[in-house]
PDB file of N, CA and C in Angstrom:
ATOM      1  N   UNK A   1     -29.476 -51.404  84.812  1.00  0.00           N
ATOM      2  CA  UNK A   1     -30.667 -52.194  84.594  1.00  0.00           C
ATOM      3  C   UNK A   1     -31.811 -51.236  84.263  1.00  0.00           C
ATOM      4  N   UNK A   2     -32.819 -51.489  83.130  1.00  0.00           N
ATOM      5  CA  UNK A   2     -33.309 -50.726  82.663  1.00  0.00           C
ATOM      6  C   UNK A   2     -34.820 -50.954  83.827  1.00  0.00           C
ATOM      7  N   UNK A   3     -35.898 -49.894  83.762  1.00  0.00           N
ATOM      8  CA  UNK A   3     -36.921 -50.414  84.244  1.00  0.00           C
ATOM      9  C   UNK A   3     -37.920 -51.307  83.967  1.00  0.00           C
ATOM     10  N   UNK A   4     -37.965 -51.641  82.437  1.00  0.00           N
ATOM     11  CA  UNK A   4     -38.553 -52.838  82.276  1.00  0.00           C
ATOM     12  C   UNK A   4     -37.649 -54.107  82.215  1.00  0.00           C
ATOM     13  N   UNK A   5     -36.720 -54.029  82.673  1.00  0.00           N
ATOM     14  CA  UNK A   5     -36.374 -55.383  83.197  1.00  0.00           C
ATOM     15  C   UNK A   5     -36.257 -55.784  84.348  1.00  0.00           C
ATOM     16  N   UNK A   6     -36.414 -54.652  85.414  1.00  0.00           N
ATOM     17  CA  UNK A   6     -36.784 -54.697  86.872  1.00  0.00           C
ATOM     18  C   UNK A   6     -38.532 -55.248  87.420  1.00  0.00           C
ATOM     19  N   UNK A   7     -39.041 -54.589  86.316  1.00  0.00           N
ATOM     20  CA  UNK A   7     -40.894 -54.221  85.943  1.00  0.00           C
ATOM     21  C   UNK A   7     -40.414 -56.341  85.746  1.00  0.00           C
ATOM     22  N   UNK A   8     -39.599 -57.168  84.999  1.00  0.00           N
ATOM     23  CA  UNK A   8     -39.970 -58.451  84.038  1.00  0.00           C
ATOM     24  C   UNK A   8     -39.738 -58.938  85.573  1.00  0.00           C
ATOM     25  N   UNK A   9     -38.481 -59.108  86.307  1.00  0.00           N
ATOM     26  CA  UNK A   9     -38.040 -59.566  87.196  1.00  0.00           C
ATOM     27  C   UNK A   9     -38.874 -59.694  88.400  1.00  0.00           C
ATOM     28  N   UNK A  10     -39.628 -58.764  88.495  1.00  0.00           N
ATOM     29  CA  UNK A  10     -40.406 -59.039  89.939  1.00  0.00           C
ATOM     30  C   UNK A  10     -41.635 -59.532  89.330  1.00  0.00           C
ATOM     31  N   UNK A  11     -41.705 -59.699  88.143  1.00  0.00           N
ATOM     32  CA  UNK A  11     -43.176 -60.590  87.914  1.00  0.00           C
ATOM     33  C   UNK A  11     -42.831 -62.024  87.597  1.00  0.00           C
ATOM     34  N   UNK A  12     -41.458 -61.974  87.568  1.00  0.00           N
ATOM     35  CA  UNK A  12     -41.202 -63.422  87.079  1.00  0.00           C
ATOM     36  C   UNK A  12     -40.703 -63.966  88.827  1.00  0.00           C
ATOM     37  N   UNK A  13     -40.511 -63.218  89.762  1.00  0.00           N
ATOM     38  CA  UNK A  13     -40.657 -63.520  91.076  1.00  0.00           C
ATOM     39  C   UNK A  13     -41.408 -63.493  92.158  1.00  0.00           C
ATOM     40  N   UNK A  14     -43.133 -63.018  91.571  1.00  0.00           N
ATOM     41  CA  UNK A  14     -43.802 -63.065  92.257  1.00  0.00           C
ATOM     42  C   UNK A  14     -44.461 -64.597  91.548  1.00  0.00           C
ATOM     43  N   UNK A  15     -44.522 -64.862  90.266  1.00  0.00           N
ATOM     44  CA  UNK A  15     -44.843 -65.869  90.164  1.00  0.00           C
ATOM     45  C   UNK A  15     -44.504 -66.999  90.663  1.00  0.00           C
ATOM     46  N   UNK A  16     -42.634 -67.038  91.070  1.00  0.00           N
ATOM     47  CA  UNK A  16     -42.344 -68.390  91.525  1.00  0.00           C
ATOM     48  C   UNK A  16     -42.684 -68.598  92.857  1.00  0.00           C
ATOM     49  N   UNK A  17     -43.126 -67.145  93.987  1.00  0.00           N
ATOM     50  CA  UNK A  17     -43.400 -66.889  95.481  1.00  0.00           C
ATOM     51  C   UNK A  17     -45.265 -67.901  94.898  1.00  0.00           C
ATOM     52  N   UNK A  18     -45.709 -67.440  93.983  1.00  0.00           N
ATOM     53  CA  UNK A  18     -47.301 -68.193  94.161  1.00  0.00           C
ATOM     54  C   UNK A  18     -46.740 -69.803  93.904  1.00  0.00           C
ATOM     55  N   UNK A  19     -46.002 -69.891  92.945  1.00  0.00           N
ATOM     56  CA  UNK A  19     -46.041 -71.672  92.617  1.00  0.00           C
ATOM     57  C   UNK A  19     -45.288 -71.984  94.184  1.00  0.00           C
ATOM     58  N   UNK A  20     -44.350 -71.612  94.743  1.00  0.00           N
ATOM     59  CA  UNK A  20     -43.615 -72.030  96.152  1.00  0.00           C
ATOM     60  C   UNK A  20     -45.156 -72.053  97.136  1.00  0.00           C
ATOM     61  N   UNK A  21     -45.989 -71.228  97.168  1.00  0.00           N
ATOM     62  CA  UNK A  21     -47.244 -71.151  98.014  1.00  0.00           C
ATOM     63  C   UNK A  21     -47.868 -72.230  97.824  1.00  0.00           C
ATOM     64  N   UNK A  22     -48.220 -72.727  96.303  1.00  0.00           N
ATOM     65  CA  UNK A  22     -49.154 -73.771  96.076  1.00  0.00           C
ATOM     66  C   UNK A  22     -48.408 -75.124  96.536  1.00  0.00           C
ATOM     67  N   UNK A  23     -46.750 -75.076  96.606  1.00  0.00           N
ATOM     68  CA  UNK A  23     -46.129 -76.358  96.797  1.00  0.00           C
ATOM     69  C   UNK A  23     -46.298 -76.502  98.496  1.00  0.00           C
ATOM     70  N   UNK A  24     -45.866 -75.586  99.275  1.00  0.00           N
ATOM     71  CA  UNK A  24     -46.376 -75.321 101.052  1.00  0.00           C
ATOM     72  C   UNK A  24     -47.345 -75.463 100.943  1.00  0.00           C
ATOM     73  N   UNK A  25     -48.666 -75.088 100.330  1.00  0.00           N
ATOM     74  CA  UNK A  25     -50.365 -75.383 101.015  1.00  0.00           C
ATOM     75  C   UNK A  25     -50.400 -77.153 100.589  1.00  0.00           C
ATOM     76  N   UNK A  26     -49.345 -77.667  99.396  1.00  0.00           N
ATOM     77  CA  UNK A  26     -50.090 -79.026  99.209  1.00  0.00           C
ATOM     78  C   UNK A  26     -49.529 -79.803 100.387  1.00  0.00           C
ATOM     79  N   UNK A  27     -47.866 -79.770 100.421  1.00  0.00           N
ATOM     80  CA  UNK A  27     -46.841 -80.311 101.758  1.00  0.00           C
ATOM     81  C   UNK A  27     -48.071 -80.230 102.988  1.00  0.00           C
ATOM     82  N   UNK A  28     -48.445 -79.006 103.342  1.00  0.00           N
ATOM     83  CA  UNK A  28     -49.564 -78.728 104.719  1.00  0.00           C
ATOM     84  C   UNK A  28     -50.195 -80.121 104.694  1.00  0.00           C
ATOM     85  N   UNK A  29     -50.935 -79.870 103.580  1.00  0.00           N
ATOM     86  CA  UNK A  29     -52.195 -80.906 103.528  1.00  0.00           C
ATOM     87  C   UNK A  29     -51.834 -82.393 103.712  1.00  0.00           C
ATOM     88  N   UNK A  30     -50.317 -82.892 103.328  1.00  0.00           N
ATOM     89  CA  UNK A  30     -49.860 -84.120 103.139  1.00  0.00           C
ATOM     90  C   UNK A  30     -49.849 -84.415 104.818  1.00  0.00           C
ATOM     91  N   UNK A  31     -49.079 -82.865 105.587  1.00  0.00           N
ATOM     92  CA  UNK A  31     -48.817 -82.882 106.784  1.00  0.00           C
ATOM     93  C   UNK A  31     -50.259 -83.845 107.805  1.00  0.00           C
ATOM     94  N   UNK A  32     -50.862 -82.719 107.623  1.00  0.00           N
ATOM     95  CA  UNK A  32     -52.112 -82.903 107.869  1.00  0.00           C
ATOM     96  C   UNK A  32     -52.737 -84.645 107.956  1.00  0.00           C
ATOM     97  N   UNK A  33     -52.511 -85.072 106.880  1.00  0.00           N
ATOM     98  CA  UNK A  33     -53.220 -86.617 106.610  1.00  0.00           C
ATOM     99  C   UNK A  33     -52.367 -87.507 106.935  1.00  0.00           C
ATOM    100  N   UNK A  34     -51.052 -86.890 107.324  1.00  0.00           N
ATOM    101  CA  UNK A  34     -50.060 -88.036 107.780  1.00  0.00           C
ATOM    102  C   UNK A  34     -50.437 -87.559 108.996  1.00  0.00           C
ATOM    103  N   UNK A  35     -50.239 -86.728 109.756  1.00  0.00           N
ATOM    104  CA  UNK A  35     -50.621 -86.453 110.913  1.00  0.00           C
ATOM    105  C   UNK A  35     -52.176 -87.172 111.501  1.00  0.00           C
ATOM    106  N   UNK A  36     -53.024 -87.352 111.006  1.00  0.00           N
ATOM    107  CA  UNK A  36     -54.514 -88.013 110.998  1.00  0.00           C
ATOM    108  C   UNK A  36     -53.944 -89.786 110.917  1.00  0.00           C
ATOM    109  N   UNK A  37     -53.669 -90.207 109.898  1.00  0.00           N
ATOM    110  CA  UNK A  37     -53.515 -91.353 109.892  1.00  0.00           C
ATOM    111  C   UNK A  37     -52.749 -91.827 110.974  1.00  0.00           C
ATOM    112  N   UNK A  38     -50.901 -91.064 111.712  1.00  0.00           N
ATOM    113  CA  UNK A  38     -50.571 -91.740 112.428  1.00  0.00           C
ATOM    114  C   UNK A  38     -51.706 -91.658 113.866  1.00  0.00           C
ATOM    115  N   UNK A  39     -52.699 -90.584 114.347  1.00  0.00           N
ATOM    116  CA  UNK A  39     -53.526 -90.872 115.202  1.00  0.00           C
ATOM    117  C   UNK A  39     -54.314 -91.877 115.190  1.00  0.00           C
ATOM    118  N   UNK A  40     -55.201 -92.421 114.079  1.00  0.00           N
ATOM    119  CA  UNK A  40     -55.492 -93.341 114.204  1.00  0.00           C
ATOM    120  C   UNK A  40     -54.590 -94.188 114.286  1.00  0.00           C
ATOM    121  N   UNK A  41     -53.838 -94.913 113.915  1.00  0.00           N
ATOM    122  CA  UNK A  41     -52.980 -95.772 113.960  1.00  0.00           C
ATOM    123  C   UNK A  41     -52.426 -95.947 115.223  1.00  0.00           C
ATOM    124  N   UNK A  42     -52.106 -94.858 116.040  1.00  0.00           N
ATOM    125  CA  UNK A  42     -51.856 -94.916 117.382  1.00  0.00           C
ATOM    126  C   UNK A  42     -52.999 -95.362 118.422  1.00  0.00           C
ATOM    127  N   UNK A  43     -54.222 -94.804 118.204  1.00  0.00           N
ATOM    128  CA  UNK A  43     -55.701 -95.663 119.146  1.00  0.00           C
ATOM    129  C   UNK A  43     -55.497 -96.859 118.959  1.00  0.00           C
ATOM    130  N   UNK A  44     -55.664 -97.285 117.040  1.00  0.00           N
ATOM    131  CA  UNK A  44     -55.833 -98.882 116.674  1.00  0.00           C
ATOM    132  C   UNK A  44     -54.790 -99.766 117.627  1.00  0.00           C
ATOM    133  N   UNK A  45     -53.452 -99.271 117.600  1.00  0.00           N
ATOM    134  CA  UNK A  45     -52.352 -99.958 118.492  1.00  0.00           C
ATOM    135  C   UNK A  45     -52.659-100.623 119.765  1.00  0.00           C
ATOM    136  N   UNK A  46     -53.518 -99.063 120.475  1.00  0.00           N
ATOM    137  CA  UNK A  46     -53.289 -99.002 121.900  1.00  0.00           C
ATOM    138  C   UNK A  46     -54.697 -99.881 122.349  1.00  0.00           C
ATOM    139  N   UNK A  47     -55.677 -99.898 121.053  1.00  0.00           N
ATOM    140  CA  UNK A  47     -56.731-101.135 121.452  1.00  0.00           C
ATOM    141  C   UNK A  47     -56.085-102.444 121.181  1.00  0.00           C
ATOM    142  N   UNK A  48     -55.333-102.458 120.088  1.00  0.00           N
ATOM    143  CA  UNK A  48     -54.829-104.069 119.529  1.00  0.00           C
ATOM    144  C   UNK A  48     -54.266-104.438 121.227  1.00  0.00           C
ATOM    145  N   UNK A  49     -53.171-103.439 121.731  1.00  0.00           N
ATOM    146  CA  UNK A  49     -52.586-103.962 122.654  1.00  0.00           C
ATOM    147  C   UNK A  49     -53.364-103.919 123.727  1.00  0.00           C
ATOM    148  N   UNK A  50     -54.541-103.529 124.178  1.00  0.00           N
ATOM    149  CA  UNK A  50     -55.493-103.895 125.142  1.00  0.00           C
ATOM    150  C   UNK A  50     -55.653-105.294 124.856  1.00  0.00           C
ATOM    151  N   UNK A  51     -56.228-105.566 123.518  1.00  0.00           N
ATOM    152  CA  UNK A  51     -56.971-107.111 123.344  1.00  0.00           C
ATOM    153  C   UNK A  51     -55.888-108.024 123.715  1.00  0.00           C
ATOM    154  N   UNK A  52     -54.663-107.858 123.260  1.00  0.00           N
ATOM    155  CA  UNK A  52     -53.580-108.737 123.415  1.00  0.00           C
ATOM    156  C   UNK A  52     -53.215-109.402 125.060  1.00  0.00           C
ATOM    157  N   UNK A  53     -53.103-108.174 125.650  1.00  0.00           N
ATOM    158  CA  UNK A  53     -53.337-108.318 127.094  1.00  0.00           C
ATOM    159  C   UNK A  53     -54.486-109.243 128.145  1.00  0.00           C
ATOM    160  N   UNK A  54     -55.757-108.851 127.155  1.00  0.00           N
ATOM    161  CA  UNK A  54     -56.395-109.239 127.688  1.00  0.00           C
ATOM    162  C   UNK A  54     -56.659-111.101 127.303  1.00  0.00           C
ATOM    163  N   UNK A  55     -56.213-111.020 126.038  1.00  0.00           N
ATOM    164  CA  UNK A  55     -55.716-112.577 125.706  1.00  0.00           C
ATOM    165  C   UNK A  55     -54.972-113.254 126.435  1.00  0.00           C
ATOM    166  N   UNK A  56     -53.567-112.329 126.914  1.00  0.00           N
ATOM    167  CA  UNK A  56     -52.979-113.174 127.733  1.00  0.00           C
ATOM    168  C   UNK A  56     -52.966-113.016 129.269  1.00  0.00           C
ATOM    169  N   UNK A  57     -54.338-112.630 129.911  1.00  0.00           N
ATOM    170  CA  UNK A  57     -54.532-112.619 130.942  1.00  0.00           C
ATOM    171  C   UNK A  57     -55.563-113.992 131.233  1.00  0.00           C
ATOM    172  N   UNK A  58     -56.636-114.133 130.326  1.00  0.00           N
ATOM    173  CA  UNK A  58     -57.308-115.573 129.684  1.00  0.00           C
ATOM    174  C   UNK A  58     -56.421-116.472 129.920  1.00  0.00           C
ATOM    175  N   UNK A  59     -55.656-116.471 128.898  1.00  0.00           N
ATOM    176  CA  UNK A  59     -54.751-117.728 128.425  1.00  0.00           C
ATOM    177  C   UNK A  59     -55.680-118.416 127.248  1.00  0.00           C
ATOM    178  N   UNK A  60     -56.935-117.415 126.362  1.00  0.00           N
ATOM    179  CA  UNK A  60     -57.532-118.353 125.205  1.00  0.00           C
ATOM    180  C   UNK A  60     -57.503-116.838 124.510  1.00  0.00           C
ATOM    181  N   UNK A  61     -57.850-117.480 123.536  1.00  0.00           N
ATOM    182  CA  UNK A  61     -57.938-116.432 122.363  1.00  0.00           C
ATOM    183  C   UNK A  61     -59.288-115.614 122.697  1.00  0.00           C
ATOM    184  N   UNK A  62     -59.626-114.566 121.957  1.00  0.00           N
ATOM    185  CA  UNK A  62     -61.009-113.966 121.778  1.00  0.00           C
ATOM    186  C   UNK A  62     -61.182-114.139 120.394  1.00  0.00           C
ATOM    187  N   UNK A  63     -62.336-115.271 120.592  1.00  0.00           N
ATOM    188  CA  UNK A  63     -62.703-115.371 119.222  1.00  0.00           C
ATOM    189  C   UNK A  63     -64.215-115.928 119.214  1.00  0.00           C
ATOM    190  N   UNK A  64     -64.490-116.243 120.576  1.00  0.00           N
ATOM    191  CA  UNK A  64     -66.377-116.003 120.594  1.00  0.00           C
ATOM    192  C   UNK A  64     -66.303-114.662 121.081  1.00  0.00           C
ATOM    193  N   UNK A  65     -67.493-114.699 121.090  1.00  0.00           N
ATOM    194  CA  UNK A  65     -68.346-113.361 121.197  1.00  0.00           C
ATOM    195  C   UNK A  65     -68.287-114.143 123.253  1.00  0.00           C
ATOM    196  N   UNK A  66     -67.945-112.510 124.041  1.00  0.00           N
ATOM    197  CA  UNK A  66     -68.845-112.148 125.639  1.00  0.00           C
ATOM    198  C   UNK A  66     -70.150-112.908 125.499  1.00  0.00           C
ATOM    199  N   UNK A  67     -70.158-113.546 126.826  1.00  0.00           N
ATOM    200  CA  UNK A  67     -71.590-114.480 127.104  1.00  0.00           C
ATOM    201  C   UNK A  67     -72.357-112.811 127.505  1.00  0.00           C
ATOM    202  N   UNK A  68     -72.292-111.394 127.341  1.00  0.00           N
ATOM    203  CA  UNK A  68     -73.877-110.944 127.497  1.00  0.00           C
ATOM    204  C   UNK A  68     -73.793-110.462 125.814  1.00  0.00           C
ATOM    205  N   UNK A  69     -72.689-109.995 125.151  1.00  0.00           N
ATOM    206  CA  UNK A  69     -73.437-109.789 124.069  1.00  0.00           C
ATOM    207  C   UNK A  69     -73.907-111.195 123.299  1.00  0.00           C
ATOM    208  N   UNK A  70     -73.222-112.283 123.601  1.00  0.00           N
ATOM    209  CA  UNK A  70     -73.972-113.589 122.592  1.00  0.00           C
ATOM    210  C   UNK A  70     -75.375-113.567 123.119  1.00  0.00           C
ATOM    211  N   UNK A  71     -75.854-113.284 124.373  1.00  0.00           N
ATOM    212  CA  UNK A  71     -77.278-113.542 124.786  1.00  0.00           C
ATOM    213  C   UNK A  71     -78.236-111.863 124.108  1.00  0.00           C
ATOM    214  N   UNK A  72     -77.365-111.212 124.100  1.00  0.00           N
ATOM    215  CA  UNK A  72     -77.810-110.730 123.249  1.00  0.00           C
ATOM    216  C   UNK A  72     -78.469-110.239 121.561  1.00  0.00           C
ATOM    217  N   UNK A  73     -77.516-111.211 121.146  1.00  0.00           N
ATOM    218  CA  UNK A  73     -77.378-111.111 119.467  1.00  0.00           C
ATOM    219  C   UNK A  73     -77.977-112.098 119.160  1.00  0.00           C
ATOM    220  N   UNK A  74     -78.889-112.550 118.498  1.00  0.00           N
ATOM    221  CA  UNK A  74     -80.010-113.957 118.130  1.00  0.00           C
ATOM    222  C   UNK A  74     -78.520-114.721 117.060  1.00  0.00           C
ATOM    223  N   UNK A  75     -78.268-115.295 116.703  1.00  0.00           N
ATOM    224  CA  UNK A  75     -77.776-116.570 116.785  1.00  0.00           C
ATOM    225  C   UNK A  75     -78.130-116.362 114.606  1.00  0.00           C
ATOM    226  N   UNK A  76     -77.592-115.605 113.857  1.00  0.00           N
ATOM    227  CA  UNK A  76     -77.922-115.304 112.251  1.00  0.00           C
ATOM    228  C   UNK A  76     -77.124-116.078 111.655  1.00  0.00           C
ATOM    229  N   UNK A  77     -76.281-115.794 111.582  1.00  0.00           N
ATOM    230  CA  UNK A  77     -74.666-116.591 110.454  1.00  0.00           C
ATOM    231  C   UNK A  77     -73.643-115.883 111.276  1.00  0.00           C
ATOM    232  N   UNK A  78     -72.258-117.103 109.996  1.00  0.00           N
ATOM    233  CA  UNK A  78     -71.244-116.757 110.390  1.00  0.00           C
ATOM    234  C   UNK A  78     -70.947-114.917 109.715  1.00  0.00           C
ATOM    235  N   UNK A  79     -71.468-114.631 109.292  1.00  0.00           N
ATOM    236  CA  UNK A  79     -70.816-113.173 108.579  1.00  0.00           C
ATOM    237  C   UNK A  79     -71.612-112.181 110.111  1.00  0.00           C
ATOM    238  N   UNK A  80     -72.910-112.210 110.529  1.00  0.00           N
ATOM    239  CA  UNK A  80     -72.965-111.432 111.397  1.00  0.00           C
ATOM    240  C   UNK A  80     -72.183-111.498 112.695  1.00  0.00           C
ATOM    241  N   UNK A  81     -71.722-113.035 112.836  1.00  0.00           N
ATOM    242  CA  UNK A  81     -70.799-112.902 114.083  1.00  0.00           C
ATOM    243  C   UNK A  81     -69.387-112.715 113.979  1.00  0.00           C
ATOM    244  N   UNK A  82     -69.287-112.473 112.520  1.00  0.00           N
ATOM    245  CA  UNK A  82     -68.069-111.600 112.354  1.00  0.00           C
ATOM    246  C   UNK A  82     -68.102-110.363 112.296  1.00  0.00           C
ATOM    247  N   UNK A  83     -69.251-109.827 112.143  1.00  0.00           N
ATOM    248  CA  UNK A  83     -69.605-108.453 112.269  1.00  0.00           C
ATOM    249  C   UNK A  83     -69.788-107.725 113.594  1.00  0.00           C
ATOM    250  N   UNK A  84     -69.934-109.040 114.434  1.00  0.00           N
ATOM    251  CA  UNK A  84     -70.630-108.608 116.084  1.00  0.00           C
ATOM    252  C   UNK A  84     -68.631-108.845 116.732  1.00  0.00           C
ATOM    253  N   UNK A  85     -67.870-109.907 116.009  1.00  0.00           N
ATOM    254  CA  UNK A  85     -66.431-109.390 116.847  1.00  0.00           C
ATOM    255  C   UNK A  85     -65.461-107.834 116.073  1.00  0.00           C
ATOM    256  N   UNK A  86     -66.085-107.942 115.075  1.00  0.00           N
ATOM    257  CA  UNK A  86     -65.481-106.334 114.777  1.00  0.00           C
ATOM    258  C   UNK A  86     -65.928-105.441 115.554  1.00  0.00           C
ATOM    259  N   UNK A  87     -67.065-105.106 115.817  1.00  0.00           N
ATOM    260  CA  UNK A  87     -67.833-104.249 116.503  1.00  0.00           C
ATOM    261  C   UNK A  87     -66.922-104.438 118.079  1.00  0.00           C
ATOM    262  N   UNK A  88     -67.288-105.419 118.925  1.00  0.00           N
ATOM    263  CA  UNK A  88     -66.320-105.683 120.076  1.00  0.00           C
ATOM    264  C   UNK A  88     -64.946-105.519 120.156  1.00  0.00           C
ATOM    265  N   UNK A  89     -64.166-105.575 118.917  1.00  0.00           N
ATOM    266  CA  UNK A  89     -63.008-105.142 118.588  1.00  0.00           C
ATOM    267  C   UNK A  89     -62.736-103.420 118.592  1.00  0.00           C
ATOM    268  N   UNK A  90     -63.453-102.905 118.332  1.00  0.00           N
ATOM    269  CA  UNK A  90     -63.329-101.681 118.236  1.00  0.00           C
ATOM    270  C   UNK A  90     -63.275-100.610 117.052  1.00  0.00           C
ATOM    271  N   UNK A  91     -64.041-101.618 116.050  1.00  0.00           N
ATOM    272  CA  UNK A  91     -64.477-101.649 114.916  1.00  0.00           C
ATOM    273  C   UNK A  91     -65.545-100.598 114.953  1.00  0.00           C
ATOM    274  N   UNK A  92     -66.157 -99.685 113.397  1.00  0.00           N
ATOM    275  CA  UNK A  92     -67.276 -99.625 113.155  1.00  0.00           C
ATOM    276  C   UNK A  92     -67.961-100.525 111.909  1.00  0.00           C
ATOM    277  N   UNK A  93     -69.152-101.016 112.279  1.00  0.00           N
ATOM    278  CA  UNK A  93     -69.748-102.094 110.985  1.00  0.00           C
ATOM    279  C   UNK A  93     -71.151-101.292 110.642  1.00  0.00           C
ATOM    280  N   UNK A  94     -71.215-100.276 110.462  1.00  0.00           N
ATOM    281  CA  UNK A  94     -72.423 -99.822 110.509  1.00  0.00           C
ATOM    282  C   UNK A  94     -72.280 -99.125 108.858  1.00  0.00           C
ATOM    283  N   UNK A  95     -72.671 -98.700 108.081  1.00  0.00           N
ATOM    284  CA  UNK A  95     -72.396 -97.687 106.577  1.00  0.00           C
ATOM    285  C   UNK A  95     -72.078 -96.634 107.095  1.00  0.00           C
ATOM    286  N   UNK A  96     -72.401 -96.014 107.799  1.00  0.00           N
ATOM    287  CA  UNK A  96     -71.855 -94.868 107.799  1.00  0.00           C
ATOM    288  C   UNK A  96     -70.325 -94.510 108.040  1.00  0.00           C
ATOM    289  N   UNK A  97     -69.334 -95.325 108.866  1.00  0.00           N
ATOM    290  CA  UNK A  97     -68.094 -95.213 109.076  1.00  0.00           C
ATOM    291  C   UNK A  97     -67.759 -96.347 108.996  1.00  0.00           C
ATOM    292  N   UNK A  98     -68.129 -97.596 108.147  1.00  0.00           N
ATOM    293  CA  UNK A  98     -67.807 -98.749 107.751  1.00  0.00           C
ATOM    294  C   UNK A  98     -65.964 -99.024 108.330  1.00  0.00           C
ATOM    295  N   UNK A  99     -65.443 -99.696 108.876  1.00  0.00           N
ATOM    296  CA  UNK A  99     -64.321-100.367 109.185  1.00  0.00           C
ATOM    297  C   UNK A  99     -63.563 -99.113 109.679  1.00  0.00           C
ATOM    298  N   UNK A 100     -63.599 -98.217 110.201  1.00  0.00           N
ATOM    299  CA  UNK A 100     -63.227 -96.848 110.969  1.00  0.00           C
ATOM    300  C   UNK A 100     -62.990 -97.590 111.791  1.00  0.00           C
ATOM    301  N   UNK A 101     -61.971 -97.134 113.087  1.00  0.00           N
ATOM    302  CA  UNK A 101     -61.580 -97.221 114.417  1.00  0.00           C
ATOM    303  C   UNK A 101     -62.782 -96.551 115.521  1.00  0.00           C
ATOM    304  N   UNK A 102     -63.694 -97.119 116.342  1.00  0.00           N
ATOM    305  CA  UNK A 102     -64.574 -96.397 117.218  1.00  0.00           C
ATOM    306  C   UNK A 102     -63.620 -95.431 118.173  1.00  0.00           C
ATOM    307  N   UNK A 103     -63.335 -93.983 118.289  1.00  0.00           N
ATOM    308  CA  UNK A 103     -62.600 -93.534 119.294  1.00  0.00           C
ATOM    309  C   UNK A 103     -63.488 -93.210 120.135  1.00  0.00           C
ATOM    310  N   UNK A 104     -65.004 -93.522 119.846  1.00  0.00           N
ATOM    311  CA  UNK A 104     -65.945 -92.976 121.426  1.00  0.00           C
ATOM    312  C   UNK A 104     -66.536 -94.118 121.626  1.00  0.00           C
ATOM    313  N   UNK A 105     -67.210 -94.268 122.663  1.00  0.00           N
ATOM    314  CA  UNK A 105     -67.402 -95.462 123.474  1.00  0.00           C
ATOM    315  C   UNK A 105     -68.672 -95.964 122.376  1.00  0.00           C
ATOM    316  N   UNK A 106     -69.693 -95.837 122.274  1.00  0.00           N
ATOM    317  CA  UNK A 106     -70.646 -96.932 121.389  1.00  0.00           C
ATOM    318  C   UNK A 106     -71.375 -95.770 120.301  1.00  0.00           C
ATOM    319  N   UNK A 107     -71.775 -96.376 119.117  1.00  0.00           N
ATOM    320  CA  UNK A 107     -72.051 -95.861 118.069  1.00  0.00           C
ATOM    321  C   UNK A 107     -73.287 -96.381 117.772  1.00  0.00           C
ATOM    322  N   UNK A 108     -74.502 -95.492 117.817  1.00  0.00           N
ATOM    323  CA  UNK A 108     -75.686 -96.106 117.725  1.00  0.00           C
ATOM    324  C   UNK A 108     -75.678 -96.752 116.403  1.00  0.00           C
ATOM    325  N   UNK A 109     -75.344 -96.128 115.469  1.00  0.00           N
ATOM    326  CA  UNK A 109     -75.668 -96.807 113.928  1.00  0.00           C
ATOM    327  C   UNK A 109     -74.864 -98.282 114.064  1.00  0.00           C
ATOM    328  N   UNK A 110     -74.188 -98.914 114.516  1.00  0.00           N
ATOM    329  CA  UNK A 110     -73.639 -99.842 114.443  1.00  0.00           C
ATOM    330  C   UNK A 110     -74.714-101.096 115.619  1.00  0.00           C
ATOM    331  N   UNK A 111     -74.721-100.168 116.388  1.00  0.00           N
ATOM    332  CA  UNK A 111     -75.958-101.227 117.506  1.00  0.00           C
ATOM    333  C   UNK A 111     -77.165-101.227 116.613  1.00  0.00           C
ATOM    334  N   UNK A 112     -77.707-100.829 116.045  1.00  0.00           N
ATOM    335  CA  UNK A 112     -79.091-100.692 115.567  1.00  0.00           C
ATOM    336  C   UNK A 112     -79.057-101.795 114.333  1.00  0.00           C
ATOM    337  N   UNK A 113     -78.107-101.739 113.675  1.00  0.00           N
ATOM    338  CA  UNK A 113     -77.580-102.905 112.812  1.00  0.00           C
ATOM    339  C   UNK A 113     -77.391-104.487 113.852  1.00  0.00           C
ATOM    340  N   UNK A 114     -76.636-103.766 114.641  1.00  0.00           N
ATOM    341  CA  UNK A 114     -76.676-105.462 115.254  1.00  0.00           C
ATOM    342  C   UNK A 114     -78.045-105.537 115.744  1.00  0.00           C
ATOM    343  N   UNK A 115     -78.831-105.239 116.435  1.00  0.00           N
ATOM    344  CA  UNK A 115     -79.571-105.262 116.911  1.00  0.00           C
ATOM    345  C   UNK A 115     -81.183-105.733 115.624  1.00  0.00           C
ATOM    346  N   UNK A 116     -80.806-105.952 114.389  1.00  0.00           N
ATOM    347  CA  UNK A 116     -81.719-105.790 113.538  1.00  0.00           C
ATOM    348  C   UNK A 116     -81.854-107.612 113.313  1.00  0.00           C
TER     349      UNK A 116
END
């Protein structure tokens, strides 16, 4: 084997080591967002199955609004009191994280909206 075909060979194998790099950093990233999505998906669950529970500890659905937040919320339309059971759901309704899962307990931008 001559030296420029040793010299062709390792450039034609360092190139396929960068395209194999770019295919691992994209896989990572897929990792990554599948990894993110099933977390959320796992909170959303573990609230769905709170509410569920707590439905069938009732024996009625949840579908008014808690007598302190209704005494709280002035009485607007039907779209804000669908906005006020997302929020109780565990919703965000605010722009900034619009229909996000809340994983911390209350989100001012979303009260300040209801509250408007």
């Amino acid at each position: 084997m001559e030296k420029k075909d040793l010299f062709t060979q390792m450039h034609q194998l360092e190139e396929q080591m960068g395209d194999i790099h770019q295919v691992i950093g994209s896989l990572k990233q897929e990792v990554v967002q599948l990894l993110e999505e099933n977390k959320r998906l796992s909170i959303e669950n573990q609230q769905l199955r709170k509410l569920l529970r707590r439905d069938h500890e009732d024996g009625e659905p949840v579908k008014d609004l808690p007598e302190k937040a209704a005494k709280d919320i002035p009485a607007v339309g039907e779209g804000y009191d669908n906005l006020a059971r997302l929020y109780l759901e565990g919703f965000h309704i605010c722009n900034v994280h619009y229909g996000h899962l809340r994983t911390e307990k209350d989100c001012l931008f979303c009260l300040s909206f209801l509250n408007k």
